[in-house]
N, C-alpha and C. Protein backbone atom coordinates (compact mmCIF):
# COMPACT_ATOMS: atom_id res chain seq x y z
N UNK A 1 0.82 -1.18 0.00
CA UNK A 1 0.00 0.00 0.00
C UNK A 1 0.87 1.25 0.00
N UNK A 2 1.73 1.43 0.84
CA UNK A 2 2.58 2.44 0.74
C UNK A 2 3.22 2.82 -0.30
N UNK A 3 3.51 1.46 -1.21
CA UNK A 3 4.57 1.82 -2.57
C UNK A 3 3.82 2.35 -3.91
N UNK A 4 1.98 2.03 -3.40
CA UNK A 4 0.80 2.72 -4.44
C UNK A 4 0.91 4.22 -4.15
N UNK A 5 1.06 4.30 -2.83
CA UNK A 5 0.83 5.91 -2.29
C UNK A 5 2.14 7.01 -3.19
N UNK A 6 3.11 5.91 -2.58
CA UNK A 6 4.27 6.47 -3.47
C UNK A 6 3.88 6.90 -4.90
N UNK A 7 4.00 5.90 -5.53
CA UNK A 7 3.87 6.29 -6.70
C UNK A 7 2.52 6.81 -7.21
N UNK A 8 1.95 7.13 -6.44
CA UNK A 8 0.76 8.29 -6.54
C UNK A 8 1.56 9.40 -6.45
N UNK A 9 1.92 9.58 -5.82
CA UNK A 9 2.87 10.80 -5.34
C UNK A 9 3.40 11.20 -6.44
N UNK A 10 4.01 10.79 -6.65
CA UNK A 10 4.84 10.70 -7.61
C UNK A 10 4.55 11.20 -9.33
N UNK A 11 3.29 10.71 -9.16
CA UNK A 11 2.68 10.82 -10.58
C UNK A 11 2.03 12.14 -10.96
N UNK A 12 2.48 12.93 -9.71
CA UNK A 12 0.96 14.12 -9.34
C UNK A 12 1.73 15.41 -10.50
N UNK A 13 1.31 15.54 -11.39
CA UNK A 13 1.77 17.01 -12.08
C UNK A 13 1.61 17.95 -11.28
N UNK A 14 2.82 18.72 -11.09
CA UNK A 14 2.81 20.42 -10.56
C UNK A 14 1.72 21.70 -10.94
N UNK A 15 1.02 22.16 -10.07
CA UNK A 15 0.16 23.04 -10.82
C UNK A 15 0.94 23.96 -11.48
N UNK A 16 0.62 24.51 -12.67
CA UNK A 16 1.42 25.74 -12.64
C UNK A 16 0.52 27.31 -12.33
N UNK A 17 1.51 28.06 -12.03
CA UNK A 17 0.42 29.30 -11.44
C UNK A 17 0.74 30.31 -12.26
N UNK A 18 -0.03 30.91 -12.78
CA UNK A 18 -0.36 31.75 -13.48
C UNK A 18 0.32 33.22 -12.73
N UNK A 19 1.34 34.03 -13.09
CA UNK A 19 1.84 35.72 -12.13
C UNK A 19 0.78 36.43 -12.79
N UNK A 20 0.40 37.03 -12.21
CA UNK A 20 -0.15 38.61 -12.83
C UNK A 20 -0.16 39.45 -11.97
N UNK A 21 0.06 40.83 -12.18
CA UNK A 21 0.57 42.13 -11.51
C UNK A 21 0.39 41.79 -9.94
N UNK A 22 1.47 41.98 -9.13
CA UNK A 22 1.14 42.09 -7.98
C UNK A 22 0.33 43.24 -7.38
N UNK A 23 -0.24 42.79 -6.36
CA UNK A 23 -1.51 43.59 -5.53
C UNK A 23 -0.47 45.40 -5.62
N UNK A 24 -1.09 45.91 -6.09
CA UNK A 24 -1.02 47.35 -5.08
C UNK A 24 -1.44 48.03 -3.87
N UNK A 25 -0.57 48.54 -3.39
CA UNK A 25 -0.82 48.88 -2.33
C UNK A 25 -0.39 50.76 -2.42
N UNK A 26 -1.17 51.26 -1.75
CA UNK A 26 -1.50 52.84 -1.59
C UNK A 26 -1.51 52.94 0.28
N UNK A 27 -0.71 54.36 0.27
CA UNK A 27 -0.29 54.36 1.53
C UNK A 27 -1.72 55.00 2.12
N UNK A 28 -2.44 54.58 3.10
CA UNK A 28 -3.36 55.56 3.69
C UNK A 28 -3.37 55.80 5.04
N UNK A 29 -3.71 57.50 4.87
CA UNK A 29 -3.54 57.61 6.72
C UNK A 29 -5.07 57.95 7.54
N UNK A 30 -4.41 56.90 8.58
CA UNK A 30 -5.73 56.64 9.65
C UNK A 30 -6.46 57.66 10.57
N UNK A 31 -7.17 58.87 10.78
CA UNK A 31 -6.92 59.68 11.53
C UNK A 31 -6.81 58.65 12.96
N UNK A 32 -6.17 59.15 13.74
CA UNK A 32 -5.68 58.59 15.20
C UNK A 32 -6.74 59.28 16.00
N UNK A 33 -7.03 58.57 17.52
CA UNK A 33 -8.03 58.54 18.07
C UNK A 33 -7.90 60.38 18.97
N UNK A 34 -6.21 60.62 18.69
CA UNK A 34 -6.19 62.26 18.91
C UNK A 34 -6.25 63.04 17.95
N UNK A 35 -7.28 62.98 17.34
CA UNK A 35 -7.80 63.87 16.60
C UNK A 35 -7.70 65.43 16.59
N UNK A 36 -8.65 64.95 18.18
CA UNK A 36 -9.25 66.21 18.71
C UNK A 36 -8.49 66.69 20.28
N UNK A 37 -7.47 66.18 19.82
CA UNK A 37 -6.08 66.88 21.10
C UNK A 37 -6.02 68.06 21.02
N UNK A 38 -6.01 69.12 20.36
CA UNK A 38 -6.05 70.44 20.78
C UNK A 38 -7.32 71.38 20.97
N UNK A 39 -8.49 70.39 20.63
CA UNK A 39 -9.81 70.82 21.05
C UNK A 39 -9.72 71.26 22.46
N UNK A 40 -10.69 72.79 22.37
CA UNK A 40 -10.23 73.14 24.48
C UNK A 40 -11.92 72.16 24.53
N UNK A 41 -11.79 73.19 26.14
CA UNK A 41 -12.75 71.99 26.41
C UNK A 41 -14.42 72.74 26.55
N UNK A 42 -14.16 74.42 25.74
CA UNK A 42 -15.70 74.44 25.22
C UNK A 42 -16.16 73.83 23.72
N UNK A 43 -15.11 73.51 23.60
CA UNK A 43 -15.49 72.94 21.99
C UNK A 43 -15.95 71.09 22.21
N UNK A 44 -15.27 71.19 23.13
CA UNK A 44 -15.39 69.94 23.23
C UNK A 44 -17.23 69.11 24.27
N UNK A 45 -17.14 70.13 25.19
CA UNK A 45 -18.39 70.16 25.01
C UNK A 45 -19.66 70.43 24.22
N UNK A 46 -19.42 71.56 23.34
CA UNK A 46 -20.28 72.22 22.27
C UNK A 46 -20.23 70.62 21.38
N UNK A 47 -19.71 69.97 21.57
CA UNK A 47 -19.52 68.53 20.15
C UNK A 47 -20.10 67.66 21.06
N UNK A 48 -19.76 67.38 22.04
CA UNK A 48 -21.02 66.31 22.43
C UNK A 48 -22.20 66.61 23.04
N UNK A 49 -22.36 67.60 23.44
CA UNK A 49 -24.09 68.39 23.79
C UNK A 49 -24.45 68.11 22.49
N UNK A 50 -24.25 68.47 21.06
CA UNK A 50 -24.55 68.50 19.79
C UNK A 50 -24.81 67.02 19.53
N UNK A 51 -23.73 66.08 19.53
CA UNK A 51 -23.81 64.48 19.73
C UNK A 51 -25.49 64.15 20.51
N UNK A 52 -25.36 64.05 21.49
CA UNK A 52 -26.41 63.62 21.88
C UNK A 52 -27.45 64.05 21.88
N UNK A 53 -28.32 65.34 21.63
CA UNK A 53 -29.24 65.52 21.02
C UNK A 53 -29.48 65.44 19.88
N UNK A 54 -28.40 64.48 18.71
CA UNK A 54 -28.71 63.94 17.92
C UNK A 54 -29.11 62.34 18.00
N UNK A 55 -28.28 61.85 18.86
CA UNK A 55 -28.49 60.40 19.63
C UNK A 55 -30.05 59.81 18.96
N UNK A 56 -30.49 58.85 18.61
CA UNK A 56 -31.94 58.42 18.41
C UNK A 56 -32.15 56.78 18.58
N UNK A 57 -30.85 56.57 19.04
CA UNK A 57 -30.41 54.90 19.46
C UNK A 57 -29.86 54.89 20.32
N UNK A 58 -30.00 53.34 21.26
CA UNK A 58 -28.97 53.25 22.33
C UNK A 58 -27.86 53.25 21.75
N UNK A 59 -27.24 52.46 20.83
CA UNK A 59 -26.24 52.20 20.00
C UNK A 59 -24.82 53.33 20.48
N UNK A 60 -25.93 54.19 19.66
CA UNK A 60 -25.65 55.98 19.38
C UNK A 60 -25.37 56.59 20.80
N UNK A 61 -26.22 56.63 22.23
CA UNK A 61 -26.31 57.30 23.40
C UNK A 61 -24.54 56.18 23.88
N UNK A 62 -24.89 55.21 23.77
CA UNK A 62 -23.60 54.46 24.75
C UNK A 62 -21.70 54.69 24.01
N UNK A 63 -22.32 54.91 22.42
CA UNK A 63 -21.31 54.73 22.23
C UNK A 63 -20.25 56.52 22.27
N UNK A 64 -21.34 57.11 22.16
CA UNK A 64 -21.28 58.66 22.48
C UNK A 64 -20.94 58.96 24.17
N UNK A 65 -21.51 57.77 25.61
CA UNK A 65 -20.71 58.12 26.65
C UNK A 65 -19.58 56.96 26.70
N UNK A 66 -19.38 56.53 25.64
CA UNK A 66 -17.94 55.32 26.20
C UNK A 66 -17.03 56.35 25.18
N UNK A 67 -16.66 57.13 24.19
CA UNK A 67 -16.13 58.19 23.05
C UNK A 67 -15.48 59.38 24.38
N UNK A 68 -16.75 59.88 25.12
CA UNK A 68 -16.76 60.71 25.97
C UNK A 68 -16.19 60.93 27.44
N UNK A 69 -16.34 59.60 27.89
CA UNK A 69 -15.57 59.32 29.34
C UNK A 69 -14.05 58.84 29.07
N UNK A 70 -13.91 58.61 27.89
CA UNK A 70 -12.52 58.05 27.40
C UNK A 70 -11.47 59.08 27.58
N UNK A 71 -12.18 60.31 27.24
CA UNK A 71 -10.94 61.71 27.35
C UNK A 71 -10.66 61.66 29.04
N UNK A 72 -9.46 62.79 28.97
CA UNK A 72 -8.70 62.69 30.13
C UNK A 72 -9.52 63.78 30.85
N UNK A 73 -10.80 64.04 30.77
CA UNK A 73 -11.49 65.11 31.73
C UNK A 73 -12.30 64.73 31.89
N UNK A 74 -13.57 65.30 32.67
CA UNK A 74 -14.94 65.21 33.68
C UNK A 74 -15.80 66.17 32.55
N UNK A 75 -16.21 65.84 32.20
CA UNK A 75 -17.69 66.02 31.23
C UNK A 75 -18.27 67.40 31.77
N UNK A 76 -18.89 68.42 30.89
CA UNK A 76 -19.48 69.40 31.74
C UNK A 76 -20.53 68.86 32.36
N UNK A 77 -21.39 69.86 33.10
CA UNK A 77 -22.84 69.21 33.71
C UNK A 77 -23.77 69.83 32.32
N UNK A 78 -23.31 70.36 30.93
CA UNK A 78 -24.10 70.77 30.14
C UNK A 78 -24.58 69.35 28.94
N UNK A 79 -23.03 68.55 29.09
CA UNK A 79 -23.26 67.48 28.37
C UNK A 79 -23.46 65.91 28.86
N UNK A 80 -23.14 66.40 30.30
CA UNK A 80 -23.96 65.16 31.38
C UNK A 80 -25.35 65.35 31.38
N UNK A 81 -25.89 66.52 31.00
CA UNK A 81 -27.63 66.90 30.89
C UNK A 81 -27.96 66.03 29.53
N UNK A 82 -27.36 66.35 28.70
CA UNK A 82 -27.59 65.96 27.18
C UNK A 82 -27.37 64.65 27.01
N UNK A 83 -26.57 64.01 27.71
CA UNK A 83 -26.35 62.19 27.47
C UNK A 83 -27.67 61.83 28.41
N UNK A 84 -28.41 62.26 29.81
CA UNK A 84 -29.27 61.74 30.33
C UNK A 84 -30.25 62.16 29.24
N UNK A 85 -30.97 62.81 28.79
CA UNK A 85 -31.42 63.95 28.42
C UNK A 85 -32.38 62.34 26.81
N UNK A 86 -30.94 62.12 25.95
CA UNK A 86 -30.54 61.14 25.26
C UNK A 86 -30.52 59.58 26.16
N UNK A 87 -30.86 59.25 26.85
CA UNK A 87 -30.96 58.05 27.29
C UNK A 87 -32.31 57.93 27.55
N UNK A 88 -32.78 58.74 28.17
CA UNK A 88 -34.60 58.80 28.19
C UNK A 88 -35.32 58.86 27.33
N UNK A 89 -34.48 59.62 26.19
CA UNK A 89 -34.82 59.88 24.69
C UNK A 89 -35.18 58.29 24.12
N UNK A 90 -34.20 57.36 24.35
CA UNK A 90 -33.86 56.20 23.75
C UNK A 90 -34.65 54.91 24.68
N UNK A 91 -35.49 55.91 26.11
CA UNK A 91 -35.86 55.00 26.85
C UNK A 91 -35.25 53.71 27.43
N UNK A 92 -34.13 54.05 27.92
CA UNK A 92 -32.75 53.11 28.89
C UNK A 92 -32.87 54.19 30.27
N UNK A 93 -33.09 53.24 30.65
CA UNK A 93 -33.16 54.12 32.19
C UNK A 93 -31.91 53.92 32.89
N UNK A 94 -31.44 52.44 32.32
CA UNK A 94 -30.28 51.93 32.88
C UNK A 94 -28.84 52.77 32.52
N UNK A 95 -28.58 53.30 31.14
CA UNK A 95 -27.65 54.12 31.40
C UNK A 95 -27.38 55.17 31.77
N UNK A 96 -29.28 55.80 31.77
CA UNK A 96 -28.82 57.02 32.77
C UNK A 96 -28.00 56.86 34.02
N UNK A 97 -28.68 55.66 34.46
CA UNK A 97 -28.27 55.76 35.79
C UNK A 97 -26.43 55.68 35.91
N UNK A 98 -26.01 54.93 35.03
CA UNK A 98 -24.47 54.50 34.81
C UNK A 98 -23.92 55.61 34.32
N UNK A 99 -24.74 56.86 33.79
CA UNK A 99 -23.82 58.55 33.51
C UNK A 99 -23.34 58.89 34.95
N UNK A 100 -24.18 58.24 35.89
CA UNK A 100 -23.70 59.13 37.35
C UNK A 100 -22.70 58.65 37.91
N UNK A 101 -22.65 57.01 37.43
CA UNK A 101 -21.53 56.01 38.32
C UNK A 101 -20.22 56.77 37.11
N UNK A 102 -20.05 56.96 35.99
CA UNK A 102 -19.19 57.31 35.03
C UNK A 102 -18.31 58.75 35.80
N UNK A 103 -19.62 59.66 36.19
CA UNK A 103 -19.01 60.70 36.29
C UNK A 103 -18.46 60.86 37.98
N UNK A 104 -18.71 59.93 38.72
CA UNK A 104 -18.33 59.33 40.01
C UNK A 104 -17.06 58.81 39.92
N UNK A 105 -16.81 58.40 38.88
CA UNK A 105 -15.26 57.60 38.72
C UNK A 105 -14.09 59.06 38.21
N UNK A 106 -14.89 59.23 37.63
CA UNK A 106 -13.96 60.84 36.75
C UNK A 106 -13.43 62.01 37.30
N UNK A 107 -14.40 62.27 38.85
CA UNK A 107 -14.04 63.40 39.10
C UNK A 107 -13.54 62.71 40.21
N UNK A 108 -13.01 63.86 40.98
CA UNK A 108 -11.49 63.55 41.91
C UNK A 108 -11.51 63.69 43.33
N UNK A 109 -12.83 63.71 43.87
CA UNK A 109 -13.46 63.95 45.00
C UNK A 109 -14.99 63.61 45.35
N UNK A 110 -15.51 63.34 46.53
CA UNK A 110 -16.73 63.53 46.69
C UNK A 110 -17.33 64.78 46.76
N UNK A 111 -16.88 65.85 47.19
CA UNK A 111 -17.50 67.21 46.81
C UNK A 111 -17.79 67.38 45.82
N UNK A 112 -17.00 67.03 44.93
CA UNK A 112 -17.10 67.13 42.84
C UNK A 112 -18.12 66.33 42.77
N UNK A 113 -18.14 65.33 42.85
CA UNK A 113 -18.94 64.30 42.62
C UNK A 113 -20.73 65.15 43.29
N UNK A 114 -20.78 65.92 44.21
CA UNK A 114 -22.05 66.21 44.99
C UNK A 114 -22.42 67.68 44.06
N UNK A 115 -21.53 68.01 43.92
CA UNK A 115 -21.56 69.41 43.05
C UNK A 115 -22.08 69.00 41.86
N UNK A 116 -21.31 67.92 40.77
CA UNK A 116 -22.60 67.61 39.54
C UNK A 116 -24.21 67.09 40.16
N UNK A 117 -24.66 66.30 41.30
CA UNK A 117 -25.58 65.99 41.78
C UNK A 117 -26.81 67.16 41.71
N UNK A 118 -25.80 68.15 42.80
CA UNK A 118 -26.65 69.43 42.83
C UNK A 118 -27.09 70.13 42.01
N UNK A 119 -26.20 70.01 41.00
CA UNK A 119 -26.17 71.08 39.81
C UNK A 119 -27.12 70.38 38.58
N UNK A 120 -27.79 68.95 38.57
CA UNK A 120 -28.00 68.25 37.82
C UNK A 120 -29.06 67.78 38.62
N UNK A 121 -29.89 68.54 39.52
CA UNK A 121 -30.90 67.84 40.47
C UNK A 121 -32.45 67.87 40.17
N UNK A 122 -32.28 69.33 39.42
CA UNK A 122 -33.60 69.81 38.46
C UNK A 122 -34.00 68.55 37.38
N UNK A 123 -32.75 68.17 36.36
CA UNK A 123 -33.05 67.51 35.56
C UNK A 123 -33.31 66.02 35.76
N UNK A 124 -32.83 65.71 36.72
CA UNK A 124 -32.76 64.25 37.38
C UNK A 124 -34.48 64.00 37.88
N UNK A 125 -34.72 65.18 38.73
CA UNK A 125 -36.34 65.29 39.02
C UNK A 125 -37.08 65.25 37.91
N UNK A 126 -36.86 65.60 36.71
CA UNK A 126 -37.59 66.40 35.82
C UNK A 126 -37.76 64.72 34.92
N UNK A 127 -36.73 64.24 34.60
CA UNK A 127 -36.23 62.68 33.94
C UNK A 127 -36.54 61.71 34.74
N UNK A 128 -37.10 61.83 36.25
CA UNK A 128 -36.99 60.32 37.13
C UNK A 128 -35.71 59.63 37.16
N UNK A 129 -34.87 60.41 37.41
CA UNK A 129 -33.35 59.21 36.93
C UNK A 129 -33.10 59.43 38.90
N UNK A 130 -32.27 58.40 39.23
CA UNK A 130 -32.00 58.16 40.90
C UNK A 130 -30.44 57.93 40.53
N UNK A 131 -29.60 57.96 41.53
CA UNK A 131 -28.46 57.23 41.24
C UNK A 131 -28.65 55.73 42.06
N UNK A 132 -26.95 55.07 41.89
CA UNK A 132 -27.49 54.22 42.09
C UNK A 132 -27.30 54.32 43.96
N UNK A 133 -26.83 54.80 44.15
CA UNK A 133 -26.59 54.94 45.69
C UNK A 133 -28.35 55.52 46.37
N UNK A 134 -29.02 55.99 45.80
CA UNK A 134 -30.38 55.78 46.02
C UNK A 134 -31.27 54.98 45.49
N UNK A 135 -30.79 53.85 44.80
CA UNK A 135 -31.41 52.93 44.00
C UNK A 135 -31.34 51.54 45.37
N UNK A 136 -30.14 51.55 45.63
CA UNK A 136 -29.79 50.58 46.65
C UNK A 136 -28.56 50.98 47.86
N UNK A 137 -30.05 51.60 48.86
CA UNK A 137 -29.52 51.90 50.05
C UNK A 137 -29.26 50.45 50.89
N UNK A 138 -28.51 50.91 51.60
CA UNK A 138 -27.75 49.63 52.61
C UNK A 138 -29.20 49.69 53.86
């Protein structure tokens, strides 16, 4: 059996392959995720207040606060209005509530942290949104 295999082997013609022009290739550049590195940071709010009152999907609202918490700063309370604002829009109650745990991680104190609360207390009433520290008291 082996000496059939062999000379199977053996018998096998080489494909031949056909060259034709190799692939081209064109250099292209990627914009990088610092785009918007010298954006200050009213512009940078003015672009996502704008973002999310365009929002009309969760898709759109989450992927607009995961874009947003990614930068190296604390969100105004103009575009923490506008992502809740956009989650109610989209009827997720659940990420409203996760804008507060987001902006809890971001800022650098509990005073900061009570200061967006306060400052964001009208709209929270106005939306039904709780955090979660009043969602589940001990």
């Amino acid at each position: 059996m082996n000496s059939r295999i062999l000379s199977a082997a053996l018998r096998v013609q080489p494909l031949t392959v056909r060259r034709t022009a190799g692939p081209s290739f064109t250099a292209v550049r990627y914009s990088s995720s610092d785009a918007h590195g010298q954006e200050s940071f009213e512009a940078f709010s003015e672009r996502y207040v704008a973002f999310f009152e365009g929002a009309h999907d969760l898709f759109e609202v989450q992927r607009g606060l995961n874009n947003c918490f990614a930068h190296d700063l604390v969100p105004s309370p103009g575009v923490i209005e506008a992502a809740l604002r956009a989650a109610r829009r989209v009827n997720d109650y659940a990420t409203a509530v996760r804008i507060f745990e987001g902006v809890k991680e971001k800022v650098e104190n509990k005073q900061q942290y009570q200061a967006y609360l306060d400052e964001l207390k009208s709209v929270r009433d106005e939306l039904g949104i709780d955090t979660k520290e009043e969602l589940y008291t001990s």
